[in-house]
Every structure is written in C-alpha cells, then in structure tokens.
PDB file of N, CA and C in Angstrom:
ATOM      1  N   UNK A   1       0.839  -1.175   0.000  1.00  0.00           N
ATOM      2  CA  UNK A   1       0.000   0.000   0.000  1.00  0.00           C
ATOM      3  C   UNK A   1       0.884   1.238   0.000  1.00  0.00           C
ATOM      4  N   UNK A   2       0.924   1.998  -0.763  1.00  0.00           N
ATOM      5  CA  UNK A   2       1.251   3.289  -0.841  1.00  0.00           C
ATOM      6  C   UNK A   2       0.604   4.461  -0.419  1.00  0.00           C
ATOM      7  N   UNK A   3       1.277   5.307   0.170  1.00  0.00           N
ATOM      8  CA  UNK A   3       0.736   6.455   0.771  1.00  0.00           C
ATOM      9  C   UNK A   3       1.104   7.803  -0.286  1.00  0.00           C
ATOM     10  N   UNK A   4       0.062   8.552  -0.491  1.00  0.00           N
ATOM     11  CA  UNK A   4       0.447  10.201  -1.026  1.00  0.00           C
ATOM     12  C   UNK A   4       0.247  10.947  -0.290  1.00  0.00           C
ATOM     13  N   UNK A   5       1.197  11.396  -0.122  1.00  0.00           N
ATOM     14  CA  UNK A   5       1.325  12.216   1.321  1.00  0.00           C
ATOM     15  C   UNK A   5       1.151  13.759   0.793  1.00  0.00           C
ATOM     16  N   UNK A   6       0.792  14.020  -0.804  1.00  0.00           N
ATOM     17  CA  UNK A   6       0.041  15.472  -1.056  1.00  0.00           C
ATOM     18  C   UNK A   6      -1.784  15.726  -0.894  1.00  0.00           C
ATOM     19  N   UNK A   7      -2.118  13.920  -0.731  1.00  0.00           N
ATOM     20  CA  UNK A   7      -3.441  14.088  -0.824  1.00  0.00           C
ATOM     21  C   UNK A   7      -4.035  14.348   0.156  1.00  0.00           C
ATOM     22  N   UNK A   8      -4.749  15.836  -0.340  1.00  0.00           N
ATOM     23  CA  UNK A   8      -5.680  16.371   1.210  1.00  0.00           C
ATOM     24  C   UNK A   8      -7.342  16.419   0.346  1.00  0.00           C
ATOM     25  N   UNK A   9      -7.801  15.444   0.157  1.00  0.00           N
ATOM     26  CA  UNK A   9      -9.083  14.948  -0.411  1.00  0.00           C
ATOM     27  C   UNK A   9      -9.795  14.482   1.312  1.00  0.00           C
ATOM     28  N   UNK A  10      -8.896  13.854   1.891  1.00  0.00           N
ATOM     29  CA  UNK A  10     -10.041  13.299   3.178  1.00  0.00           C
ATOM     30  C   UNK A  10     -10.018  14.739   3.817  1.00  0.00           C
ATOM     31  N   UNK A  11      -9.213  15.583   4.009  1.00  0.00           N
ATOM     32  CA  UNK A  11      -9.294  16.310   4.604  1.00  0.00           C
ATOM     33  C   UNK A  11     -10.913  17.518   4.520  1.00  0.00           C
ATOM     34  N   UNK A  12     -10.909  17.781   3.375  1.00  0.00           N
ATOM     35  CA  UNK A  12     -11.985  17.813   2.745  1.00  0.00           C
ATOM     36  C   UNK A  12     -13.540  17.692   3.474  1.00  0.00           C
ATOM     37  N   UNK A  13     -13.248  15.849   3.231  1.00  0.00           N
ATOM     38  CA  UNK A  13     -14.441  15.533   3.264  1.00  0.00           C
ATOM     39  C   UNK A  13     -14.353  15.393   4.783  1.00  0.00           C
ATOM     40  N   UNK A  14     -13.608  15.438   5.501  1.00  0.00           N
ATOM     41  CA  UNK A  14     -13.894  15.429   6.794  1.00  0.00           C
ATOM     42  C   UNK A  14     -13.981  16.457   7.157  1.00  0.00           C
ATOM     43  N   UNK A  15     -13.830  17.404   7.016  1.00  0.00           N
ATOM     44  CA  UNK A  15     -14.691  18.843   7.509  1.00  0.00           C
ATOM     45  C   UNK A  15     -16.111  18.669   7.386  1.00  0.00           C
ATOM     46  N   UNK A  16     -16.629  17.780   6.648  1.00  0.00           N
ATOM     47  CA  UNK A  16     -18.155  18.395   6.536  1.00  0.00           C
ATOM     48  C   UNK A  16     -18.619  17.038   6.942  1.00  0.00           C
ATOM     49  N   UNK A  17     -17.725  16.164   8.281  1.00  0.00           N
ATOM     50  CA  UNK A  17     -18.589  14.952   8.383  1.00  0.00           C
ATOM     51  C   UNK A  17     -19.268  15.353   9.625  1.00  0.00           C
ATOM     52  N   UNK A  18     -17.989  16.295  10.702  1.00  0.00           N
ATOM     53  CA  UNK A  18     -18.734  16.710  11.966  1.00  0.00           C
ATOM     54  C   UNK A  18     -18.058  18.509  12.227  1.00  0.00           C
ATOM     55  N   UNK A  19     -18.824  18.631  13.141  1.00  0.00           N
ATOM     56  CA  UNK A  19     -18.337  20.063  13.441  1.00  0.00           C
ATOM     57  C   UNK A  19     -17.048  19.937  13.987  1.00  0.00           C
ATOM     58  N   UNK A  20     -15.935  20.881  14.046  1.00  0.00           N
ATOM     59  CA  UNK A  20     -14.806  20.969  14.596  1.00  0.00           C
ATOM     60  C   UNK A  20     -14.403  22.223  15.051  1.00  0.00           C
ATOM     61  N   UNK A  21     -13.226  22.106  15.926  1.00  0.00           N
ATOM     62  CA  UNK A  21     -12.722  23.488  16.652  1.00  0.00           C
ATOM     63  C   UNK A  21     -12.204  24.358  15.786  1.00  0.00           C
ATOM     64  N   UNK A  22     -12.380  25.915  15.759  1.00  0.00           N
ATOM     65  CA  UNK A  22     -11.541  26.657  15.405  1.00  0.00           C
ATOM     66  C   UNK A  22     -10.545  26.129  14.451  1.00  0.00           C
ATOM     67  N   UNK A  23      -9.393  25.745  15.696  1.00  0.00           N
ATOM     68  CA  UNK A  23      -8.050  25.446  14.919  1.00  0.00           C
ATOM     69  C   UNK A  23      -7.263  24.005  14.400  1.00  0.00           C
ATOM     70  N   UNK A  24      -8.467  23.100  14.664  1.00  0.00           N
ATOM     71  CA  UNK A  24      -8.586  22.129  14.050  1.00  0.00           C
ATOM     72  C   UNK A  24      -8.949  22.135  12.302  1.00  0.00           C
ATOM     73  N   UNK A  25      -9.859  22.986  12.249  1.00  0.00           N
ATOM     74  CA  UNK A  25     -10.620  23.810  10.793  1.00  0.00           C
ATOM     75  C   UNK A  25      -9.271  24.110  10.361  1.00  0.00           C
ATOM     76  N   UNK A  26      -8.831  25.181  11.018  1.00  0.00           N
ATOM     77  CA  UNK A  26      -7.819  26.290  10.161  1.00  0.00           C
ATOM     78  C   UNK A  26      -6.433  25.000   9.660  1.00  0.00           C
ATOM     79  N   UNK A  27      -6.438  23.858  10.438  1.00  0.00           N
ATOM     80  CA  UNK A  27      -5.173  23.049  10.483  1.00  0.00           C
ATOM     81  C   UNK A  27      -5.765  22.058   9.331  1.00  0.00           C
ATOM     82  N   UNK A  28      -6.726  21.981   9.067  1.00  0.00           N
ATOM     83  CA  UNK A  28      -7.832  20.890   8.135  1.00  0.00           C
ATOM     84  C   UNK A  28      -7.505  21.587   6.768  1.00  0.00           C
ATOM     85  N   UNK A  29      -7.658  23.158   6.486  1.00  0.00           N
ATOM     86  CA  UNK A  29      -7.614  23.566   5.597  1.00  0.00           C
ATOM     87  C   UNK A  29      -6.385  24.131   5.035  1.00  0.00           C
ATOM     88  N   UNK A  30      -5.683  24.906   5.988  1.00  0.00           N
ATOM     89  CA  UNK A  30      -4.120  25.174   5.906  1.00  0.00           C
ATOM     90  C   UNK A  30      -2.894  24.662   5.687  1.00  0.00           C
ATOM     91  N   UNK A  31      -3.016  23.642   6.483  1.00  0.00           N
ATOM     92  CA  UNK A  31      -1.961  22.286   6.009  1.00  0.00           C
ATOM     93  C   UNK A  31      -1.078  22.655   7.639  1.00  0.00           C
ATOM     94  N   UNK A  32       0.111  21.814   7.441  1.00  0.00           N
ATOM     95  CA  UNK A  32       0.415  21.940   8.778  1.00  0.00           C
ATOM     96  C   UNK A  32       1.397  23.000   8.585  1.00  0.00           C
ATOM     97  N   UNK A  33       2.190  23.553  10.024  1.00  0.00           N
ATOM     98  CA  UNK A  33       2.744  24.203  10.368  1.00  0.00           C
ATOM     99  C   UNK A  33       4.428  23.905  11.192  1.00  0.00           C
ATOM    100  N   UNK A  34       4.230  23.116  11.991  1.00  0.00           N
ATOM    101  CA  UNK A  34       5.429  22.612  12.555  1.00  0.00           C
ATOM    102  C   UNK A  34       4.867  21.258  13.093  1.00  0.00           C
ATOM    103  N   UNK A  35       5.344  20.578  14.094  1.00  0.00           N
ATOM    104  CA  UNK A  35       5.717  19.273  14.547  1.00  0.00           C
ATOM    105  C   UNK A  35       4.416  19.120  15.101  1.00  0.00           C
ATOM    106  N   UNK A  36       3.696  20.024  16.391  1.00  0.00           N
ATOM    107  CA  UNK A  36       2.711  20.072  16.377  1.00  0.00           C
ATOM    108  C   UNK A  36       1.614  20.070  15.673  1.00  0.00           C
ATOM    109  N   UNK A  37       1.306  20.902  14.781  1.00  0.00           N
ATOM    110  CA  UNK A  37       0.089  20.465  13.760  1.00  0.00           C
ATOM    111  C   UNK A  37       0.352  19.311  12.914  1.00  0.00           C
ATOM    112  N   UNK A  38       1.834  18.862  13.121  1.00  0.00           N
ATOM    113  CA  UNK A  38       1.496  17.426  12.437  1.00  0.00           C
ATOM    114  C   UNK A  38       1.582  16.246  13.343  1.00  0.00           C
ATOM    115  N   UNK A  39       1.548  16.103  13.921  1.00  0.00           N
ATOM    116  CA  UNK A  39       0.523  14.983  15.041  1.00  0.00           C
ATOM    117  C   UNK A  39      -0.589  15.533  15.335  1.00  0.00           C
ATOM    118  N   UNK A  40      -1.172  16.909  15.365  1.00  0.00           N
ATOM    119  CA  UNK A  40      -2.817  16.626  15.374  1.00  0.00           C
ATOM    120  C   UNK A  40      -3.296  16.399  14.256  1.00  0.00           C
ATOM    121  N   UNK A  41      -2.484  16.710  13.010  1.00  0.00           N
ATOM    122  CA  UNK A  41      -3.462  16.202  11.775  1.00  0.00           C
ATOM    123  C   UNK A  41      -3.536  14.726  11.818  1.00  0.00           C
ATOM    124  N   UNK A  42      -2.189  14.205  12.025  1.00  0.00           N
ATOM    125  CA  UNK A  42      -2.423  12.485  12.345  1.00  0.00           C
ATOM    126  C   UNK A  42      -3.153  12.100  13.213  1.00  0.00           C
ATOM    127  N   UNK A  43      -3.156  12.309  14.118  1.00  0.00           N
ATOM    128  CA  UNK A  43      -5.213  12.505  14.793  1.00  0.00           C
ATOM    129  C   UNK A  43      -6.265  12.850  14.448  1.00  0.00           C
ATOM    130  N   UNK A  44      -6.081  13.685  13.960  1.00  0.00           N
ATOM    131  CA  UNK A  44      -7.592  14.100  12.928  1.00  0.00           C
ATOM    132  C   UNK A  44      -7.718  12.910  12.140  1.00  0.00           C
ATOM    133  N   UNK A  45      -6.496  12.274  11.299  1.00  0.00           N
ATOM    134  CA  UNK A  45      -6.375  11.699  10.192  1.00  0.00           C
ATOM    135  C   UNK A  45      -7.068  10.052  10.585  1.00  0.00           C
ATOM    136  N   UNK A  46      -6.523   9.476  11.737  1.00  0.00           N
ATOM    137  CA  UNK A  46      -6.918   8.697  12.422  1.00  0.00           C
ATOM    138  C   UNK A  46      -8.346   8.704  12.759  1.00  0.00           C
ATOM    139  N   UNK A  47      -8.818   9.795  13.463  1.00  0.00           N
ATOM    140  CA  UNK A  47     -10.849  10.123  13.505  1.00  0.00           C
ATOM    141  C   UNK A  47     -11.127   9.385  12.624  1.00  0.00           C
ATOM    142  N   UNK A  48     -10.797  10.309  11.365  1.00  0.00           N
ATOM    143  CA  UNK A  48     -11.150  10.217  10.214  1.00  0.00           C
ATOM    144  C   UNK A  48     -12.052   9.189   9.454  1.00  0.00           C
ATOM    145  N   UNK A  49     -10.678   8.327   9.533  1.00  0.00           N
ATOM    146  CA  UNK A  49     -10.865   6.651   9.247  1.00  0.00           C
ATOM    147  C   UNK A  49     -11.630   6.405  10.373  1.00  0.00           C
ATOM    148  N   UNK A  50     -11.434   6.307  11.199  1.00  0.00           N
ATOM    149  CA  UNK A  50     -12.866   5.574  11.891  1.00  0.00           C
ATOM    150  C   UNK A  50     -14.024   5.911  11.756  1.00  0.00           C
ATOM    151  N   UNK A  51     -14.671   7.360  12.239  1.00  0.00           N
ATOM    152  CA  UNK A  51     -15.793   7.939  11.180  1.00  0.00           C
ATOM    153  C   UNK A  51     -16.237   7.061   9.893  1.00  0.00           C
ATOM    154  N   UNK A  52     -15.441   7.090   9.000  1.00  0.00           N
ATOM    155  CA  UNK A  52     -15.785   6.698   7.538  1.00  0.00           C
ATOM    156  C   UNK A  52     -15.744   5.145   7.722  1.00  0.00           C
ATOM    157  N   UNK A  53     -14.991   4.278   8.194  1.00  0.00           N
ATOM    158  CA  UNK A  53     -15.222   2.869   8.914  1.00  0.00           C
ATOM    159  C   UNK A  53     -16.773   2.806   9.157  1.00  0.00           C
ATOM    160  N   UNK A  54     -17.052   3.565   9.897  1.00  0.00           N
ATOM    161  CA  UNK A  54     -18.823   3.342  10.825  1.00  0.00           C
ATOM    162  C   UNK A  54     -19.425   3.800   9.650  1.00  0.00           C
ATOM    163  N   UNK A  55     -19.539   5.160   8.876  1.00  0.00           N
ATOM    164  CA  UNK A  55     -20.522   5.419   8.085  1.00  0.00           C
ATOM    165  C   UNK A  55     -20.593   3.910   6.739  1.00  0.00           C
ATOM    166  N   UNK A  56     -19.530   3.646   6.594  1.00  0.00           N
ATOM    167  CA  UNK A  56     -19.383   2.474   5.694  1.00  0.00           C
ATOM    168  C   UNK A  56     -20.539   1.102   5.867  1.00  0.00           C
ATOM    169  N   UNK A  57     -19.854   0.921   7.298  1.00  0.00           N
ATOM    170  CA  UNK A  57     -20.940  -0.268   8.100  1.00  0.00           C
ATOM    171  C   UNK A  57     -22.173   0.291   8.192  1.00  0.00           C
ATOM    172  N   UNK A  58     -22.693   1.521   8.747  1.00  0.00           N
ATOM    173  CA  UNK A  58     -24.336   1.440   8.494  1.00  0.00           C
ATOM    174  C   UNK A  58     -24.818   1.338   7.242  1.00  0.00           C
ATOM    175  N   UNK A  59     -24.085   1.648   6.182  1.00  0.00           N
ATOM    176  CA  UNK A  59     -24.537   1.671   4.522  1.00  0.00           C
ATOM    177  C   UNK A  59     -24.646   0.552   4.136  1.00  0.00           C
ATOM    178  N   UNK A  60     -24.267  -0.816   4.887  1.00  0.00           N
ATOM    179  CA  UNK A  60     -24.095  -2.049   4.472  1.00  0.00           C
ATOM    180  C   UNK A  60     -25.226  -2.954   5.290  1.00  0.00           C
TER     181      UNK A  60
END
C-alpha cells in the first residue's frame, strides 16, 4: 500500500462529516505548520478513518 502524502481529499471531506474546533478547521484547511500540527493532523487523520469505517458499516 502506498501512501500520497500530497493528498488532502479526506481532509476535505472530513470537515463536513462533523463540526470541529476553530483550529482544528484552520489546520484541516491550511496544512500543517510545525511538529505540532502534524501529530494533530495524524489525529484528525486517524478520527477520520474511523468515522468513515462506521458510516461504511451502516450503509451495508
């Protein structure tokens, strides 16, 4: 499995799965900044997939 590490497509769509903080938003849309915003995006990124995991399973 390969990773593209330019693709901000989930990012996207995970803004509009639930509401989020402030600077979670601004870090969703901005991209990261230093060391910090990149372990919360890998948390966000992590949500993410689970979110879309569950919406998957109720569709099934």
């Amino acid at each position: 499995m390969s990773t593209k590490w330019d693709d901000t497509s989930w990012q996207k769509e995970f803004l509009n799965m639930k509401a989020h903080s402030p600077s979670d938003a601004k870090l969703l849309m901005g991209g990261v900044k230093g060391l910090k915003g990149a372990w919360r995006l890998g948390v966000l990124h992590v949500e993410y997939e689970r979110l879309k995991k569950a919406q998957e399973q109720q569709q099934q």
